[in-house]
N, C-alpha and C. Protein backbone atom coordinates (compact mmCIF):
# COMPACT_ATOMS: atom_id res chain seq x y z
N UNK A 1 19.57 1.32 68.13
CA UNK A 1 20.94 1.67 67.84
C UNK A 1 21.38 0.97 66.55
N UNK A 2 22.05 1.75 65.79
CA UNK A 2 22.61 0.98 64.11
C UNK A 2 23.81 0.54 64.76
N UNK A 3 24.19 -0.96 64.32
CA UNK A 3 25.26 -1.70 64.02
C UNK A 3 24.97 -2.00 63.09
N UNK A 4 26.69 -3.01 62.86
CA UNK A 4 26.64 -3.79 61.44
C UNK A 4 25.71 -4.87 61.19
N UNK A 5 25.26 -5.24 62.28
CA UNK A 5 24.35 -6.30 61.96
C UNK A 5 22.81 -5.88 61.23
N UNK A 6 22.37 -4.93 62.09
CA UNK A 6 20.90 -4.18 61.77
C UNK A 6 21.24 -3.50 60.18
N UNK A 7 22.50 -2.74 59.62
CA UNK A 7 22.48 -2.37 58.43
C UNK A 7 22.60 -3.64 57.57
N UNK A 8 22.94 -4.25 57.50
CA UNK A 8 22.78 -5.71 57.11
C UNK A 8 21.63 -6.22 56.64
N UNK A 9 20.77 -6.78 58.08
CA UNK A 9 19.41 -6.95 57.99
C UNK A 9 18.55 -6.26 57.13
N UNK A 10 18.42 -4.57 57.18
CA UNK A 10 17.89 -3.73 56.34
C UNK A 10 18.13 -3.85 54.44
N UNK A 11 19.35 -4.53 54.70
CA UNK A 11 19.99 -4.16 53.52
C UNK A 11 19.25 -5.96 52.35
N UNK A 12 19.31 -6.90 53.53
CA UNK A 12 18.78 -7.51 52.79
C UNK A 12 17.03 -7.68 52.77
N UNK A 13 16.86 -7.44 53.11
CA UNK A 13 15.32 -6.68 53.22
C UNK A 13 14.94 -6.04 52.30
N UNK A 14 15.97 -4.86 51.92
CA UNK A 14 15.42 -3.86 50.57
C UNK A 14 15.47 -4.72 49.19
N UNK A 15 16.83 -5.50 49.54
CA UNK A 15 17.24 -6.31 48.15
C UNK A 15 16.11 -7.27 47.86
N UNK A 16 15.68 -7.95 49.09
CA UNK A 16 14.50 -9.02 48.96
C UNK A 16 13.33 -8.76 48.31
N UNK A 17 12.95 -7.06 48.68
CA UNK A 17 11.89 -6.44 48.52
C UNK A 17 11.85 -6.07 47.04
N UNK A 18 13.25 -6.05 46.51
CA UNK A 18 13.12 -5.58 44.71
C UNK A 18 13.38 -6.89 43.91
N UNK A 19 13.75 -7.98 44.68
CA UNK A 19 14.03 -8.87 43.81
C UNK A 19 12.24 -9.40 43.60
N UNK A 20 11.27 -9.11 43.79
CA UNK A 20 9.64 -9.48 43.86
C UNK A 20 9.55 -8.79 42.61
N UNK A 21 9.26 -9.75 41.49
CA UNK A 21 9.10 -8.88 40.01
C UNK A 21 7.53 -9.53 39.62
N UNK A 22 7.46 -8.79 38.29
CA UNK A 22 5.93 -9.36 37.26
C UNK A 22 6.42 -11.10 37.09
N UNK A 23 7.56 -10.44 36.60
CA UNK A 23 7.79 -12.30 35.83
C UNK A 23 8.24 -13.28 36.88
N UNK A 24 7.02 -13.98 37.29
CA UNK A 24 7.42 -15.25 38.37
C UNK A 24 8.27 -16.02 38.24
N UNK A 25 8.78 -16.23 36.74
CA UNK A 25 10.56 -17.50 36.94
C UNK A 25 11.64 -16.39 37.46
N UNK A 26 11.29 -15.03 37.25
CA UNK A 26 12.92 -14.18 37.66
C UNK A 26 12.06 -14.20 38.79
N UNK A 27 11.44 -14.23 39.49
CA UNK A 27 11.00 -13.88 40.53
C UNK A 27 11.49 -14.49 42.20
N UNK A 28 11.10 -16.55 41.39
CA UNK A 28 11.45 -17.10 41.87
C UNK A 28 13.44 -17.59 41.89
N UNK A 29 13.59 -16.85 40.87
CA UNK A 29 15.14 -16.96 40.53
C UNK A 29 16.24 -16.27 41.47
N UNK A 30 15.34 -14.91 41.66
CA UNK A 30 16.43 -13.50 42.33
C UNK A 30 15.41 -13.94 43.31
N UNK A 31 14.88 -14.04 44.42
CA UNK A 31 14.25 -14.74 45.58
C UNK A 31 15.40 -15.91 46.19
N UNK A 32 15.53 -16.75 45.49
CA UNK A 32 16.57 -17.96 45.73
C UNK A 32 17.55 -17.35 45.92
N UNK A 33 18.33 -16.45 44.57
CA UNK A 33 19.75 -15.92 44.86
C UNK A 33 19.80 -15.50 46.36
N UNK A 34 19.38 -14.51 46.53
CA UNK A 34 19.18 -13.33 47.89
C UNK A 34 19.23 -14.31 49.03
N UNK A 35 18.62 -15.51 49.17
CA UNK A 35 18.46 -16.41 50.01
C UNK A 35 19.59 -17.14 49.92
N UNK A 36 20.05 -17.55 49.32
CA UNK A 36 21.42 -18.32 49.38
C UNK A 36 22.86 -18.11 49.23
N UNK A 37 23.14 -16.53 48.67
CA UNK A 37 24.25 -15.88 48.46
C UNK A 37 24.25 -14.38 49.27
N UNK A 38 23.25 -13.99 49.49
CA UNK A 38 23.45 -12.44 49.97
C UNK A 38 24.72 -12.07 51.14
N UNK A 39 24.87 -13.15 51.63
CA UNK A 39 25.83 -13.28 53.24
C UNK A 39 27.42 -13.23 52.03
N UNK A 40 27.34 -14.35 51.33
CA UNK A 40 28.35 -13.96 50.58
C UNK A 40 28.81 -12.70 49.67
N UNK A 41 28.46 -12.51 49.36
CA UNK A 41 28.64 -11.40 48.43
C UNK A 41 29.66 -9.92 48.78
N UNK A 42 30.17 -9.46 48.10
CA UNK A 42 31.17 -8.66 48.20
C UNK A 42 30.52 -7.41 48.16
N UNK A 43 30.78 -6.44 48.83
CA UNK A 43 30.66 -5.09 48.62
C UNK A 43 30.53 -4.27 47.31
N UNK A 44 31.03 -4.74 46.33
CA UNK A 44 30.83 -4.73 44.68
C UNK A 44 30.02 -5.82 43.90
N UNK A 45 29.61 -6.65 44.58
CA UNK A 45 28.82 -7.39 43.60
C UNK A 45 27.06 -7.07 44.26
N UNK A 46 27.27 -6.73 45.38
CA UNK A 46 25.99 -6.43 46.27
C UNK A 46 24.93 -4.88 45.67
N UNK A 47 26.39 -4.12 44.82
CA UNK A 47 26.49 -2.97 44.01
C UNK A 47 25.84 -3.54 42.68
N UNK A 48 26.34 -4.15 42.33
CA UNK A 48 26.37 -4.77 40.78
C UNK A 48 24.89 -5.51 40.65
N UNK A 49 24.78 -6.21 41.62
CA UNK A 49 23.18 -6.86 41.63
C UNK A 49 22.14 -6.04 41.95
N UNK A 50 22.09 -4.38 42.37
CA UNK A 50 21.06 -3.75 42.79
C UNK A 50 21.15 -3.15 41.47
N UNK A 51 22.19 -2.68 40.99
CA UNK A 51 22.65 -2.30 39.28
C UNK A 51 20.86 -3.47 38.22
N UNK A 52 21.78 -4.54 38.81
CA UNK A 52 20.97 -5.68 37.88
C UNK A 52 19.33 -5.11 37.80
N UNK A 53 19.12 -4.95 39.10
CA UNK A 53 18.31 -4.87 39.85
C UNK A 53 16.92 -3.85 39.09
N UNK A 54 17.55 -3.11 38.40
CA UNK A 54 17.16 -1.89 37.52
C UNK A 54 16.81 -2.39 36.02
N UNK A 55 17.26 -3.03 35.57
CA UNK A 55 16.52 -3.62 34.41
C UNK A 55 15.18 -4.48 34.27
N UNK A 56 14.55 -4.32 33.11
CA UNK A 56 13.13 -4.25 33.07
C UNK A 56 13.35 -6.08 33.03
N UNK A 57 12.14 -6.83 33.65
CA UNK A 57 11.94 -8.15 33.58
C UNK A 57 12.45 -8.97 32.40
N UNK A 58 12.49 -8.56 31.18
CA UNK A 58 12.46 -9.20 30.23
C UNK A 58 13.92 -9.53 29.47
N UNK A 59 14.66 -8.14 30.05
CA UNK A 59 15.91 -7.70 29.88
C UNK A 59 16.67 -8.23 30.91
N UNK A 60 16.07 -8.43 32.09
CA UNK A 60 17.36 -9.49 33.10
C UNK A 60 17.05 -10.71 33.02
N UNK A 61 15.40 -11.06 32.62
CA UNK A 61 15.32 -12.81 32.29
C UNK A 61 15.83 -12.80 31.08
N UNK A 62 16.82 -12.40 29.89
CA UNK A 62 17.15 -12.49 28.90
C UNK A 62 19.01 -12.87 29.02
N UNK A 63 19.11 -11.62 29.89
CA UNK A 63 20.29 -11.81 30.40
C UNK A 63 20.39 -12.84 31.20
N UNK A 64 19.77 -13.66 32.08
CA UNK A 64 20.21 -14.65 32.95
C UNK A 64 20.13 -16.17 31.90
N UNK A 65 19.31 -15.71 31.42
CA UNK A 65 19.07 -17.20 30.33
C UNK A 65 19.91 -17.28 28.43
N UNK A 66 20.33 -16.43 28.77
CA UNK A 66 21.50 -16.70 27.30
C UNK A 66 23.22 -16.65 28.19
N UNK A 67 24.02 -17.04 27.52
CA UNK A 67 25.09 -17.35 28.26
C UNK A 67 25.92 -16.67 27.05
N UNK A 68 25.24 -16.26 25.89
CA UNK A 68 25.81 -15.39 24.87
C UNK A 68 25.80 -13.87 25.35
N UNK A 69 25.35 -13.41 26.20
CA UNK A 69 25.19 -11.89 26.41
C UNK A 69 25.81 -11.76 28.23
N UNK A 70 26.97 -11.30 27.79
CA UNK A 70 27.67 -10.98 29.28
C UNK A 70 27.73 -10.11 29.06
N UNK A 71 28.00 -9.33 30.76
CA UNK A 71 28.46 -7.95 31.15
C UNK A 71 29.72 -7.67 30.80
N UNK A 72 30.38 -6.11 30.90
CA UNK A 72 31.46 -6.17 30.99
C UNK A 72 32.09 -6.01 32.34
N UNK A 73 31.49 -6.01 33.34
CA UNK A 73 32.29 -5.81 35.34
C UNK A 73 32.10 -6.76 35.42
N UNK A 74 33.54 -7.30 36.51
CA UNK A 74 33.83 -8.60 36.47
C UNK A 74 32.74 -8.93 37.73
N UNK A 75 32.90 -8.26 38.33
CA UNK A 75 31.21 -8.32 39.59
C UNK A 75 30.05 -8.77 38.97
N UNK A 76 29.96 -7.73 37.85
CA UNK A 76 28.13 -7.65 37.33
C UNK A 76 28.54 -9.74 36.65
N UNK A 77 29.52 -9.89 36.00
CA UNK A 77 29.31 -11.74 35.27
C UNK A 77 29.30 -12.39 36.60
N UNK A 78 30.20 -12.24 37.74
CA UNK A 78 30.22 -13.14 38.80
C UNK A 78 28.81 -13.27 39.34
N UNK A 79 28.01 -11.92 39.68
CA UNK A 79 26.98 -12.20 39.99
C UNK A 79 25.62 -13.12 38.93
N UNK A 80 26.05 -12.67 37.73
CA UNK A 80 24.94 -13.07 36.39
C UNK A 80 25.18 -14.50 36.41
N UNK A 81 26.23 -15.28 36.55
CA UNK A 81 26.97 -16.52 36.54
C UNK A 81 26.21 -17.00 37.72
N UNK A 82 26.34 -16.79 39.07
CA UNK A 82 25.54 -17.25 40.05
C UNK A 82 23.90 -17.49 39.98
N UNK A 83 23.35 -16.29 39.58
CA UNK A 83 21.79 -16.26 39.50
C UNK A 83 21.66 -17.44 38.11
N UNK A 84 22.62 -17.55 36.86
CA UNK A 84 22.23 -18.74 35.98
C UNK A 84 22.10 -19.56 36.51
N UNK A 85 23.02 -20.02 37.65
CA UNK A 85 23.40 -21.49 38.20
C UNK A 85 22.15 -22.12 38.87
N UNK A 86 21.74 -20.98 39.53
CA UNK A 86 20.39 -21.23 40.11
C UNK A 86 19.33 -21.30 38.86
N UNK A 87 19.29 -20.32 38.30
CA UNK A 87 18.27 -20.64 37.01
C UNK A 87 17.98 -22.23 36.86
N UNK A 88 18.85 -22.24 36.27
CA UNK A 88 19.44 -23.64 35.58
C UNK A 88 19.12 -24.97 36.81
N UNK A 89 19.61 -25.02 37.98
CA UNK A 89 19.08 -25.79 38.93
C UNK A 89 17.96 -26.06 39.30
N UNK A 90 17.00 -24.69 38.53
CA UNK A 90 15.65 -24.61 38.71
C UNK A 90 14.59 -25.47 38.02
């Protein structure tokens, strides 16, 4: 039977499953995020990070590691801002 809980579960499952890239520092980067924020996350930023989610390795490790190149949705920086933090902690 689907509840909210099981679409949930699924949901971070798929996200887990795309955050597994070529490049092992984003790898290990969006791995951490998913693990430590996914429960948080808003209905638009959960949007915004599968968005992320679509750019080629080099182009979201570029984006997470310059602090000169922001988005323009206030979701897509909240989320880019989080995954740096972790970067950076890394």
């Amino acid at each position: 039977m689907l509840n909210a809980e099981n679409i949930k579960d699924a949901e971070l499952r798929r996200l887990a499953w795309r955050c597994r890239r070529g490049m092992l520092e984003l790898d290990i980067v969006l791995q951490r995020f998913i693990a430590l924020h996914f429960n948080d996350l808003t209905l638009a930023q959960l949007k915004a990070f599968d968005d992320l989610l679509e750019l080629p390795d080099n182009d979201f490790w570029t984006l997470i590691s310059s602090d000169r190149v922001t988005p323009k949705n206030a979701d897509t920086v909240d989320v880019v801002n989080k995954i740096r933090a972790l970067k950076q902690a890394h």
